[in-house]
C-alpha atoms as a PDB file:
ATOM      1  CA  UNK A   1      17.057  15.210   0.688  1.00  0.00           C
ATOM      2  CA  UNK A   2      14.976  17.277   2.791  1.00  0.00           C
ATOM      3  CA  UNK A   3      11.782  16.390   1.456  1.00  0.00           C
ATOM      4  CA  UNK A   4      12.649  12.220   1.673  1.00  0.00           C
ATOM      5  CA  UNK A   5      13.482  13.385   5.425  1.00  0.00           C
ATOM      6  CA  UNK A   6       9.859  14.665   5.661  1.00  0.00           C
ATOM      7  CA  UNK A   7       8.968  11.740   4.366  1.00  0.00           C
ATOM      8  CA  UNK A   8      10.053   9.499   6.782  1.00  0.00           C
ATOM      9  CA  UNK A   9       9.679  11.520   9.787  1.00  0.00           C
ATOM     10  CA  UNK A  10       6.140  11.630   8.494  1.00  0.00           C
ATOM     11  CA  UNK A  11       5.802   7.891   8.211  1.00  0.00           C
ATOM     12  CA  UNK A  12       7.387   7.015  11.716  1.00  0.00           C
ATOM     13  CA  UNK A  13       5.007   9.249  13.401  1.00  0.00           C
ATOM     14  CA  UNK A  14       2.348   7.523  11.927  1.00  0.00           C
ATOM     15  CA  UNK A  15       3.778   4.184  12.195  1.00  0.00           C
ATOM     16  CA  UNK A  16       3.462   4.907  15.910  1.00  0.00           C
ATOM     17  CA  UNK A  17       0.072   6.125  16.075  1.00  0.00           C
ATOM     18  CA  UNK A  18      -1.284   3.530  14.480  1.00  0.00           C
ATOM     19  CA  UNK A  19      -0.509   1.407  17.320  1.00  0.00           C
ATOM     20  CA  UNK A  20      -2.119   3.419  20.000  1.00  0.00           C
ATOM     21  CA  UNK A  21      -5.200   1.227  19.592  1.00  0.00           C
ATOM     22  CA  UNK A  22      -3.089  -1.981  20.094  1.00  0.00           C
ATOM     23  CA  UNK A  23      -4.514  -4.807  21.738  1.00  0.00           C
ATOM     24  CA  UNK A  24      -4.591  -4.856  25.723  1.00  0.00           C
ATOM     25  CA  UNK A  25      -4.759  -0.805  25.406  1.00  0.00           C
ATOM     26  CA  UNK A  26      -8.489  -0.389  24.095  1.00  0.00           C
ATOM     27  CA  UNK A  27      -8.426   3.656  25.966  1.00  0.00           C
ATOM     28  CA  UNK A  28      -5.851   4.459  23.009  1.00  0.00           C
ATOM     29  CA  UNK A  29      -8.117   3.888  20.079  1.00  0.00           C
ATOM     30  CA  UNK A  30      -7.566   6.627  17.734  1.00  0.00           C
ATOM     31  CA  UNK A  31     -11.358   6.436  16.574  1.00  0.00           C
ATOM     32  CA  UNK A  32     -10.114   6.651  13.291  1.00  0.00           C
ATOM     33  CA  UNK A  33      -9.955   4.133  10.391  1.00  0.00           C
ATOM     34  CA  UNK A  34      -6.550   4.591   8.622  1.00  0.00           C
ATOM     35  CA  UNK A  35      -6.969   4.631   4.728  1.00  0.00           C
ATOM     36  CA  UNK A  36      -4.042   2.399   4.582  1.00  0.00           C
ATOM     37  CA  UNK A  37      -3.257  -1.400   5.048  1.00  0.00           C
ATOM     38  CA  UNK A  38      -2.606  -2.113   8.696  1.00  0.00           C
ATOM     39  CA  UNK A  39      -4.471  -4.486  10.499  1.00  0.00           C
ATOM     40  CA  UNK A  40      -4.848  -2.659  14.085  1.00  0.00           C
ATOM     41  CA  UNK A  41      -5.291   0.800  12.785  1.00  0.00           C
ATOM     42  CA  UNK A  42      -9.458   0.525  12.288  1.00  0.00           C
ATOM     43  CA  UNK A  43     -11.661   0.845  15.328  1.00  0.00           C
ATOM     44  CA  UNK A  44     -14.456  -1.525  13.571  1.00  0.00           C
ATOM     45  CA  UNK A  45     -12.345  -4.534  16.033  1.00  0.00           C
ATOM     46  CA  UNK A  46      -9.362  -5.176  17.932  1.00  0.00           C
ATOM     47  CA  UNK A  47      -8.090  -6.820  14.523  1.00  0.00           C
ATOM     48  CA  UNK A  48      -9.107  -4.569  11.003  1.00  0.00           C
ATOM     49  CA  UNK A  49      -8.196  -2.692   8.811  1.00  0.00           C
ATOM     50  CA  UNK A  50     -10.420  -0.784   6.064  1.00  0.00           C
ATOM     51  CA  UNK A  51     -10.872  -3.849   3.581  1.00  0.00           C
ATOM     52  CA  UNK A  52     -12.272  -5.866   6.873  1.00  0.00           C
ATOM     53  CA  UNK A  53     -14.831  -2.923   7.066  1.00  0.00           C
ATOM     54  CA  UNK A  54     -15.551  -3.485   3.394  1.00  0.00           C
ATOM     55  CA  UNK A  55     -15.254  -7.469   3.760  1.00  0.00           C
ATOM     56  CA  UNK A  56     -18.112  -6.732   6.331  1.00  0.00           C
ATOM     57  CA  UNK A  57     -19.868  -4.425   4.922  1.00  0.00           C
ATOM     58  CA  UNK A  58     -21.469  -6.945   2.250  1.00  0.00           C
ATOM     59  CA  UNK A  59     -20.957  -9.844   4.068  1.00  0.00           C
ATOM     60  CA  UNK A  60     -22.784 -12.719   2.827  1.00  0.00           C
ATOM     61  CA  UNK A  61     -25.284 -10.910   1.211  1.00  0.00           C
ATOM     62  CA  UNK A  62     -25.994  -8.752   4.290  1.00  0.00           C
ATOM     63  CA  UNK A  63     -24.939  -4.852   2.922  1.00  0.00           C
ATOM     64  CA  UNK A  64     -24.404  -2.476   5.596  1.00  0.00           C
ATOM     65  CA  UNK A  65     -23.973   0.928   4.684  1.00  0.00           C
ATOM     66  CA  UNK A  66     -22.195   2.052   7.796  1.00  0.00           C
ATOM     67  CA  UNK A  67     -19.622  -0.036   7.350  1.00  0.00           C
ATOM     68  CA  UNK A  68     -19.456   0.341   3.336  1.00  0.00           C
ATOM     69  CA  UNK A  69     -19.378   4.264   3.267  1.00  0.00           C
ATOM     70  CA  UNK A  70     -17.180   4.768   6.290  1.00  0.00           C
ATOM     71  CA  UNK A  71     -13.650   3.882   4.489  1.00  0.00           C
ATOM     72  CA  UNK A  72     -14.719   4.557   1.240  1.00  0.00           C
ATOM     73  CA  UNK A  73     -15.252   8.205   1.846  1.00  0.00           C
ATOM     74  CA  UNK A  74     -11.963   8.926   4.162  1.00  0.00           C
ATOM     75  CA  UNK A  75      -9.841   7.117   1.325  1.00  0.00           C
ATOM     76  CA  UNK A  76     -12.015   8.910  -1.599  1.00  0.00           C
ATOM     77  CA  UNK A  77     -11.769  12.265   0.454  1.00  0.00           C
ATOM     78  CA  UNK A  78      -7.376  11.869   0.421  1.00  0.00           C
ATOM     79  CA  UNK A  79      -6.991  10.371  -2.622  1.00  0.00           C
ATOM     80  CA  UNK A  80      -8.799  13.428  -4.350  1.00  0.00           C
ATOM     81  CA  UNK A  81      -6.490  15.998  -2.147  1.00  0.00           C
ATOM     82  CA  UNK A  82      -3.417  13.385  -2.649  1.00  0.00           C
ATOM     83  CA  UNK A  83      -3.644  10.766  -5.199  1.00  0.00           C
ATOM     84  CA  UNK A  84      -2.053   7.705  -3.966  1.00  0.00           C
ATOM     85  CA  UNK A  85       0.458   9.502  -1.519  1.00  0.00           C
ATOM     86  CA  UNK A  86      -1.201   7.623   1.017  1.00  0.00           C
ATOM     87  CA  UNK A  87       1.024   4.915  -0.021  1.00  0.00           C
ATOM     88  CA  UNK A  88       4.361   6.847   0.548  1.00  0.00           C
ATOM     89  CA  UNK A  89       3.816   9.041   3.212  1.00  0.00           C
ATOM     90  CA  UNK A  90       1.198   7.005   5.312  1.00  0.00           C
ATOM     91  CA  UNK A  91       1.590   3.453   5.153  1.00  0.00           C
ATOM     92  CA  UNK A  92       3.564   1.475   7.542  1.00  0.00           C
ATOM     93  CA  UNK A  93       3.579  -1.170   5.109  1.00  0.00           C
ATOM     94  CA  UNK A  94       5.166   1.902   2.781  1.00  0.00           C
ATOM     95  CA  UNK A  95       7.702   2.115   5.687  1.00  0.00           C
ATOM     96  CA  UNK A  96       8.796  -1.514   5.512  1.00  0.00           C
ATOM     97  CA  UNK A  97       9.242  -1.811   1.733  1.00  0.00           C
ATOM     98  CA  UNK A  98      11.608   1.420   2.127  1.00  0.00           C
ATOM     99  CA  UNK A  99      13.771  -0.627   4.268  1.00  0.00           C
ATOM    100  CA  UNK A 100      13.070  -3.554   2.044  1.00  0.00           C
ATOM    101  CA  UNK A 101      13.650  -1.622  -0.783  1.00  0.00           C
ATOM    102  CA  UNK A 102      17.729  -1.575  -0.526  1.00  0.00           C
ATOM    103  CA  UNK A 103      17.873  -4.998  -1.072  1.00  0.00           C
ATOM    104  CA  UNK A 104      15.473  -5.329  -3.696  1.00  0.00           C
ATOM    105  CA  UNK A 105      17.467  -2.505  -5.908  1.00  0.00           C
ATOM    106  CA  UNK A 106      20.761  -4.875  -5.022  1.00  0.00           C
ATOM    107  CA  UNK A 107      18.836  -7.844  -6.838  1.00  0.00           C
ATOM    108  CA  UNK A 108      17.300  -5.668  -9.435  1.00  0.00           C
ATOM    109  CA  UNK A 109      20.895  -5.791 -10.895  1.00  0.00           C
ATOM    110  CA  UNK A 110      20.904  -9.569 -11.627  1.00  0.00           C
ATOM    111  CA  UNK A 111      20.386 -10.297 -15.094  1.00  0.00           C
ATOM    112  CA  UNK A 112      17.145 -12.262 -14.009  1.00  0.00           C
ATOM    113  CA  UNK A 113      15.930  -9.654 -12.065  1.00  0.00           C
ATOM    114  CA  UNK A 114      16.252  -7.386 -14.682  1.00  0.00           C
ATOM    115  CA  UNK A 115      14.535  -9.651 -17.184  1.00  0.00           C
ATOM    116  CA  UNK A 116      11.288  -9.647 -14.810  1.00  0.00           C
ATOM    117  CA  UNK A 117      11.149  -5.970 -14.262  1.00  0.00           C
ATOM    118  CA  UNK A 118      11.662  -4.631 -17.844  1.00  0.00           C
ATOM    119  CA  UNK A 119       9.537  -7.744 -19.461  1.00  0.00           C
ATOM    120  CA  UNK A 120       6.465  -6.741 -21.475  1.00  0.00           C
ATOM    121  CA  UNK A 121       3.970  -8.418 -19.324  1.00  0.00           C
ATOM    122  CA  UNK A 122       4.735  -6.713 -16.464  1.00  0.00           C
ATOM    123  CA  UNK A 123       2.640  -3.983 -16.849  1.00  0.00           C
ATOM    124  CA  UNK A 124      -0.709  -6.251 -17.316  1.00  0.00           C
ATOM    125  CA  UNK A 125       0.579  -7.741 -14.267  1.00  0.00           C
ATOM    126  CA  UNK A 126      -0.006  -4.627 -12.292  1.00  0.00           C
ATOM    127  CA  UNK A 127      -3.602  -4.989 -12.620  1.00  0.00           C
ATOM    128  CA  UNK A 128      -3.687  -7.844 -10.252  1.00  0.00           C
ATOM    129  CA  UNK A 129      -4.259  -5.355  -7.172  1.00  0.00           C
ATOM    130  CA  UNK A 130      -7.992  -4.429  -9.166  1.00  0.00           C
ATOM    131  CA  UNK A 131      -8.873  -8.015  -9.527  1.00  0.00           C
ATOM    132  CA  UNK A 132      -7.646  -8.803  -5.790  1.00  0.00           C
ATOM    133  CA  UNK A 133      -9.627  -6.135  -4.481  1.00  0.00           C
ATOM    134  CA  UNK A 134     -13.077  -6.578  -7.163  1.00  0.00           C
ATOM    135  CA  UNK A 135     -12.960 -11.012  -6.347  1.00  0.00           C
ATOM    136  CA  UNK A 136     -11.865 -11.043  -3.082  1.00  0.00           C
ATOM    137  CA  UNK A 137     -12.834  -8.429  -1.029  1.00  0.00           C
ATOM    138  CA  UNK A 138     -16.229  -7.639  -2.410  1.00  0.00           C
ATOM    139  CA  UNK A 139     -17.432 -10.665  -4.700  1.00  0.00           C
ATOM    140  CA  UNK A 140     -16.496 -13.285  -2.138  1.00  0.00           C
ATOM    141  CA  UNK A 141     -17.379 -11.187   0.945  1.00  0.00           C
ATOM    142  CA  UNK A 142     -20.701 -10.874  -0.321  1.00  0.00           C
ATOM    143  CA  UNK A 143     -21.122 -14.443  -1.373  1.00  0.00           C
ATOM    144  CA  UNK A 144     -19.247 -17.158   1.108  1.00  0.00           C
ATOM    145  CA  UNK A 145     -17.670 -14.362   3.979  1.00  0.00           C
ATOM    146  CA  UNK A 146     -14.559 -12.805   4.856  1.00  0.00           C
ATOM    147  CA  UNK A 147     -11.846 -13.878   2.291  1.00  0.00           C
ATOM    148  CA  UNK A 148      -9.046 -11.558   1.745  1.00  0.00           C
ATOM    149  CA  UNK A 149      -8.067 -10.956   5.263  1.00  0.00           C
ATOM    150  CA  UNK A 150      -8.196 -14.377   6.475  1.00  0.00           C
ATOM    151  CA  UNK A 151      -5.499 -14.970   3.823  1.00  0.00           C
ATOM    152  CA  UNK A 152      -3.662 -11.483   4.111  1.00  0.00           C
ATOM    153  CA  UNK A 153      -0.148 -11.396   4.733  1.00  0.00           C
ATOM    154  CA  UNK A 154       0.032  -7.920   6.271  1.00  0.00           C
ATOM    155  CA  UNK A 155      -2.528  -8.838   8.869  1.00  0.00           C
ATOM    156  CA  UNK A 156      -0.743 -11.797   9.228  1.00  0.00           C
ATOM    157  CA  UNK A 157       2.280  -9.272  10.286  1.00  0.00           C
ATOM    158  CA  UNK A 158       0.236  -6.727  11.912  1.00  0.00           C
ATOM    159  CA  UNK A 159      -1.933  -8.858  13.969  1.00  0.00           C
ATOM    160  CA  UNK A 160      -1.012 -12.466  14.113  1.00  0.00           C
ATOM    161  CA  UNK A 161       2.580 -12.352  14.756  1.00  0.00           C
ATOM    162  CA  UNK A 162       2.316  -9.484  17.427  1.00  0.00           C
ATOM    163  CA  UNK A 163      -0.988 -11.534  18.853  1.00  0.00           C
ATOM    164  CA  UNK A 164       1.299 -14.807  19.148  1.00  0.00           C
ATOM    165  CA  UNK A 165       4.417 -12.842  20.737  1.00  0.00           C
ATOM    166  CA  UNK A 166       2.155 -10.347  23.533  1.00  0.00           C
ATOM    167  CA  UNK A 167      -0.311 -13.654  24.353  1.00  0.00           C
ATOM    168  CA  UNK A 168       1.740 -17.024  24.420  1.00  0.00           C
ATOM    169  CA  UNK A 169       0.142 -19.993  24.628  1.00  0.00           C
ATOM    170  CA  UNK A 170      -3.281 -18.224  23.831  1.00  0.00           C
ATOM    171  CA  UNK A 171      -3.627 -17.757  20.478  1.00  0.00           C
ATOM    172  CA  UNK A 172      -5.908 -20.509  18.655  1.00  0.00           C
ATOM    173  CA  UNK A 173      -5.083 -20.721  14.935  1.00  0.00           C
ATOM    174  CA  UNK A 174      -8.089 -20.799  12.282  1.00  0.00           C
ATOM    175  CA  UNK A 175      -7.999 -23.413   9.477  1.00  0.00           C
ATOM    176  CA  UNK A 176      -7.015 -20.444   7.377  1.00  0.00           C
ATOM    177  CA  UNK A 177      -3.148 -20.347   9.062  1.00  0.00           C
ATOM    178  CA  UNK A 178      -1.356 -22.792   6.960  1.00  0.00           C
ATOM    179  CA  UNK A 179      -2.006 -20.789   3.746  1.00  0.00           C
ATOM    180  CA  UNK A 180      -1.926 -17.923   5.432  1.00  0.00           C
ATOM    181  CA  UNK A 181       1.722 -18.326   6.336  1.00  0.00           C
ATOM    182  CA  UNK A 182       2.960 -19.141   2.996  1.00  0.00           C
ATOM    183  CA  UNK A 183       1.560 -16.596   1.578  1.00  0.00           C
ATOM    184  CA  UNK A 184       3.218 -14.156   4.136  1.00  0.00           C
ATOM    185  CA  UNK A 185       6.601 -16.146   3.550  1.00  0.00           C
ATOM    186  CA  UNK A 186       6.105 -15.257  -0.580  1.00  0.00           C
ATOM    187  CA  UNK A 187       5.037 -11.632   0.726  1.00  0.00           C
ATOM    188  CA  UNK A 188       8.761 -11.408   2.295  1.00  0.00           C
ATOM    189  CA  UNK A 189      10.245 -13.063  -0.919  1.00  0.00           C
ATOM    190  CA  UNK A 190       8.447 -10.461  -2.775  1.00  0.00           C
ATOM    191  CA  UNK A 191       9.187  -6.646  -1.371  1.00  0.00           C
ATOM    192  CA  UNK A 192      13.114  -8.158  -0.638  1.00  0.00           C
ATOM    193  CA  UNK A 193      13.169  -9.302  -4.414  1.00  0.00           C
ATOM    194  CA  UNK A 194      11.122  -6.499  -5.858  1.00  0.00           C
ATOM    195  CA  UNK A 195      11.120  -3.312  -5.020  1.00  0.00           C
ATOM    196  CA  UNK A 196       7.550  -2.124  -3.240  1.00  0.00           C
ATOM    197  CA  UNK A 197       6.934  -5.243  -4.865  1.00  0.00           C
ATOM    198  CA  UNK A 198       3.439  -5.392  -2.561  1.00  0.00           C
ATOM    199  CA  UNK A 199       2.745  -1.974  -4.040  1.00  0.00           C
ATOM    200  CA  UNK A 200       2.740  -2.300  -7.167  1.00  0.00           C
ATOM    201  CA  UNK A 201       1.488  -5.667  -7.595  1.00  0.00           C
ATOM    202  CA  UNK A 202      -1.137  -6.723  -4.967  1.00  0.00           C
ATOM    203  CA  UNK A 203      -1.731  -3.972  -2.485  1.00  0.00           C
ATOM    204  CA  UNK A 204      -6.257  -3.486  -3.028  1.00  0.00           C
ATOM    205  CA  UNK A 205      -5.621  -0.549  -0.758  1.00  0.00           C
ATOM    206  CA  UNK A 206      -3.340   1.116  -3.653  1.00  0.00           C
ATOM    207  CA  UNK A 207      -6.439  -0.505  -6.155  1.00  0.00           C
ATOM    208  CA  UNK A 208      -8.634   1.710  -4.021  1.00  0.00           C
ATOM    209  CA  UNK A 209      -6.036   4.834  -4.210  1.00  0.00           C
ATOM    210  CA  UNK A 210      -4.575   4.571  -7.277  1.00  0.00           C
ATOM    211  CA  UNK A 211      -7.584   5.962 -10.113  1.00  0.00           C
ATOM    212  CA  UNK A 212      -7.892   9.392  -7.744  1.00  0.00           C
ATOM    213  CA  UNK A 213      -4.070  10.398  -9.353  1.00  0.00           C
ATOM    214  CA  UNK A 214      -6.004  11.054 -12.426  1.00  0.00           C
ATOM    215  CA  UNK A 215      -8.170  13.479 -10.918  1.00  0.00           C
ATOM    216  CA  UNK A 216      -6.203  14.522  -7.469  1.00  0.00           C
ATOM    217  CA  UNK A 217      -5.269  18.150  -6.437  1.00  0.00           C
ATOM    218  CA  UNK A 218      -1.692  17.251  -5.582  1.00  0.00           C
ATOM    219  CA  UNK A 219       0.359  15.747  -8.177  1.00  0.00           C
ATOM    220  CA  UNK A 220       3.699  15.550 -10.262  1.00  0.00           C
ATOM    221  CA  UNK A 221       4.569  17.343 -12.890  1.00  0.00           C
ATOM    222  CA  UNK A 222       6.980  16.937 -15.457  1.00  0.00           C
ATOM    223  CA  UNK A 223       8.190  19.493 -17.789  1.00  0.00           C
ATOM    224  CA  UNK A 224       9.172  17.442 -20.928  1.00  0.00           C
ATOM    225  CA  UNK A 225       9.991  20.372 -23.172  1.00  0.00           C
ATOM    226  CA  UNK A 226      13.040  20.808 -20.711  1.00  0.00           C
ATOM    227  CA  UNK A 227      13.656  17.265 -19.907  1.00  0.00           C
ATOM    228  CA  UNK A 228      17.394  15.851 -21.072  1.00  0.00           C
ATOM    229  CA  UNK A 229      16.007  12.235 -21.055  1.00  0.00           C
ATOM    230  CA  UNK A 230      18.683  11.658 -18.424  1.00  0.00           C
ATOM    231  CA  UNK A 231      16.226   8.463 -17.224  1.00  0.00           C
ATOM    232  CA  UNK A 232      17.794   9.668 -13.596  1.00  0.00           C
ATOM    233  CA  UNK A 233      14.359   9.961 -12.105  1.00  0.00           C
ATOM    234  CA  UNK A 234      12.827   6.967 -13.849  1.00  0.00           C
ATOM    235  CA  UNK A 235      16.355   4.900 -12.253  1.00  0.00           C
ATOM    236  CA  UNK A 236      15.298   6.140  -8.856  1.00  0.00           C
ATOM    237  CA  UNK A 237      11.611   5.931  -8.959  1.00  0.00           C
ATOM    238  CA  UNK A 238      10.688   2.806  -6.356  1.00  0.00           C
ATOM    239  CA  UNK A 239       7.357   2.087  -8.378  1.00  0.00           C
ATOM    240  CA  UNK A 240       9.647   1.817 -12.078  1.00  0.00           C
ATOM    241  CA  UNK A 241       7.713   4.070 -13.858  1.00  0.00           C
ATOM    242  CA  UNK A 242       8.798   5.606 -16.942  1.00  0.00           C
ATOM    243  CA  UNK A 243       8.721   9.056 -14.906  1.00  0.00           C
ATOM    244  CA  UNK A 244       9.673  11.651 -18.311  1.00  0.00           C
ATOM    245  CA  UNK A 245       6.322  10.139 -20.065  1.00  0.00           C
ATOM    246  CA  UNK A 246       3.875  10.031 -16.955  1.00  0.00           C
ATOM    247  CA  UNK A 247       0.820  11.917 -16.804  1.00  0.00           C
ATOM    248  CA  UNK A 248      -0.871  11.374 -13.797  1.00  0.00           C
ATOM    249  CA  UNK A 249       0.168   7.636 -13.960  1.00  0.00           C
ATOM    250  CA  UNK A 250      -2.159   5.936 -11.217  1.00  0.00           C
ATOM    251  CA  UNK A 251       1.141   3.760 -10.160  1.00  0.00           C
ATOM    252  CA  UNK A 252       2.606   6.683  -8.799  1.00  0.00           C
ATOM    253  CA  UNK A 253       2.831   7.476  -5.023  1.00  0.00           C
ATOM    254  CA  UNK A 254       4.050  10.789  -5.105  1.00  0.00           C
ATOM    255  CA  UNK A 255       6.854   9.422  -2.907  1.00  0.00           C
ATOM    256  CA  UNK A 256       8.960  12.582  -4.576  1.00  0.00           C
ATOM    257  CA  UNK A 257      12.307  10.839  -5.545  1.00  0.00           C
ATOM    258  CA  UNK A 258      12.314  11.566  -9.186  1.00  0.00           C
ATOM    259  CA  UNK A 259      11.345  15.400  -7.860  1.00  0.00           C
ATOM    260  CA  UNK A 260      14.575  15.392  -5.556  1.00  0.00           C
ATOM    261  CA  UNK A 261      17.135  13.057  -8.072  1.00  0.00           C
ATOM    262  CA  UNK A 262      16.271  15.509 -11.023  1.00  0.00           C
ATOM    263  CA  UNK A 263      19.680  17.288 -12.191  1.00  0.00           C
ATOM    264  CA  UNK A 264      17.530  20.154 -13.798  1.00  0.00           C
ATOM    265  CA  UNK A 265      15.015  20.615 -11.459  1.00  0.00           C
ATOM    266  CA  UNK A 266      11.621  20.028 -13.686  1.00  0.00           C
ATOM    267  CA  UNK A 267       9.974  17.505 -11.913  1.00  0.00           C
ATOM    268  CA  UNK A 268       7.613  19.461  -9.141  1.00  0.00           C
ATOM    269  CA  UNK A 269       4.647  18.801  -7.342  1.00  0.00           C
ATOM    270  CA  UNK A 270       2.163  20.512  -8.252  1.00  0.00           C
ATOM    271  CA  UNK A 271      -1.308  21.835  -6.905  1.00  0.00           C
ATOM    272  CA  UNK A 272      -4.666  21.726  -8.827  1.00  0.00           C
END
């Protein structure tokens, strides 16, 4: 339990940095873009996050290589020390699916929930993050304008709700709002109904992380030739991956539960 205690101590630290740069406190900018998905965390504007740098960064045609490289290389540089533990250890969006993530194991129990999870399509359905972040972050960036943040419910979290509560009466929705906050309403359904739900399904961030587990320096490692097929670890694993037959699976965020709820001790992280 030590190591999940790591875990979270290192995700509420962040969780709090990330706000230095918070609106009406523009001296506390961290400088920094955060390879995660949290709207006030990049210094490109009072409101980004790294896909806004990438939404601008071919925007309408216009490619600017400033903008283009400057994410891309801090999230390439981690993912090939860490795979996608970004995701896990990082994200404050991580931070509120753990919460989340009690209920969502409660509902996992209901014969319909369990239907969903363990379907067969459910693994094509994964690859919805990739087409999320291919269509609408780049193609439609680069052909009509911003897209996927308008629309994104995290932002919508992040930086609308926060916006509305520190500056009543001074907030001027966009014709974007209505959908906007539906979809956030689905994205609550979602991570309380599935857990990391946002994770697994529709998070481009993770799309962005998630090939670099093939190839990272940190990873898990499962010693199959000792395993008991217990299916302990794959029960606790908040991404519901098959943990015992894994290699390198780019779904996993080396969160570390299967590492600490493994009887025989054979799951490890490893170093390259």
């Amino acid at each position: 339990m030590k190591l999940q205690l790591k875990r979270l101590i290192s995700q509420i630290v962040i969780f709090f940095s990330a706000n230095l740069g918070y609106q009406g406190y523009p001296g506390l900018k961290t400088g920094f873009c955060y390879p995660f998905f949290y709207c006030q965390a990049c210094p490109s504007a009072t409101s980004a996050c790294p896909l806004r740098s990438l939404e601008q960064s071919v925007d309408k045609g216009n490619v600017a290589w400033r903008l283009l490289l400057y994410p891309l290389l801090i999230i390439g540089f981690l993912g090939v020390l860490t795979g996608r533990a970004v995701c896990s250890w990082a994200c404050p969006i991580g931070l509120l699916q753990r919460g989340t993530g009690r209920v969502a194991r409660k509902v996992k129990k209901l014969p319909i929930a369990r239907k969903l999870g363990t379907h067969k399509t459910e693994k094509y359905f994964r690859y919805v993050k990739y087409v999320l972040l291919i269509s609408f972050v780049f193609v439609t960036s680069y052909l009509i304008g911003f897209i996927f943040t308008d629309l994104c419910p995290v932002g919508f979290l992040t930086g609308t709700i926060p916006t509305l509560l520190l500056y009543p009466g001074k907030f001027v929705p966009n014709y974007f709002f209505p959908i906007a906050l539906v979809i956030f309403i689905l994205f609550l359904l979602l991570i309380f109904l599935i857990e990391r739900g946002w994770c697994r399904y529709f998070c481009p961030v993770g799309a962005l992380l998630a090939p670099f587990n093939k190839i990272s320096f940190l990873h898990i490692s499962v010693n199959t030739k000792e395993c008991i097929h217990c299916n302990v670890c794959s029960y606790m694993c908040p991404m519901g991956i098959d943990v015992p037959n894994m290699h390198r699976d780019p779904e996993c965020i080396l969160c570390g539960k299967c590492v600490t709820a493994c009887p025989n001790n054979i799951i490890t992280f490893e170093r390259r």
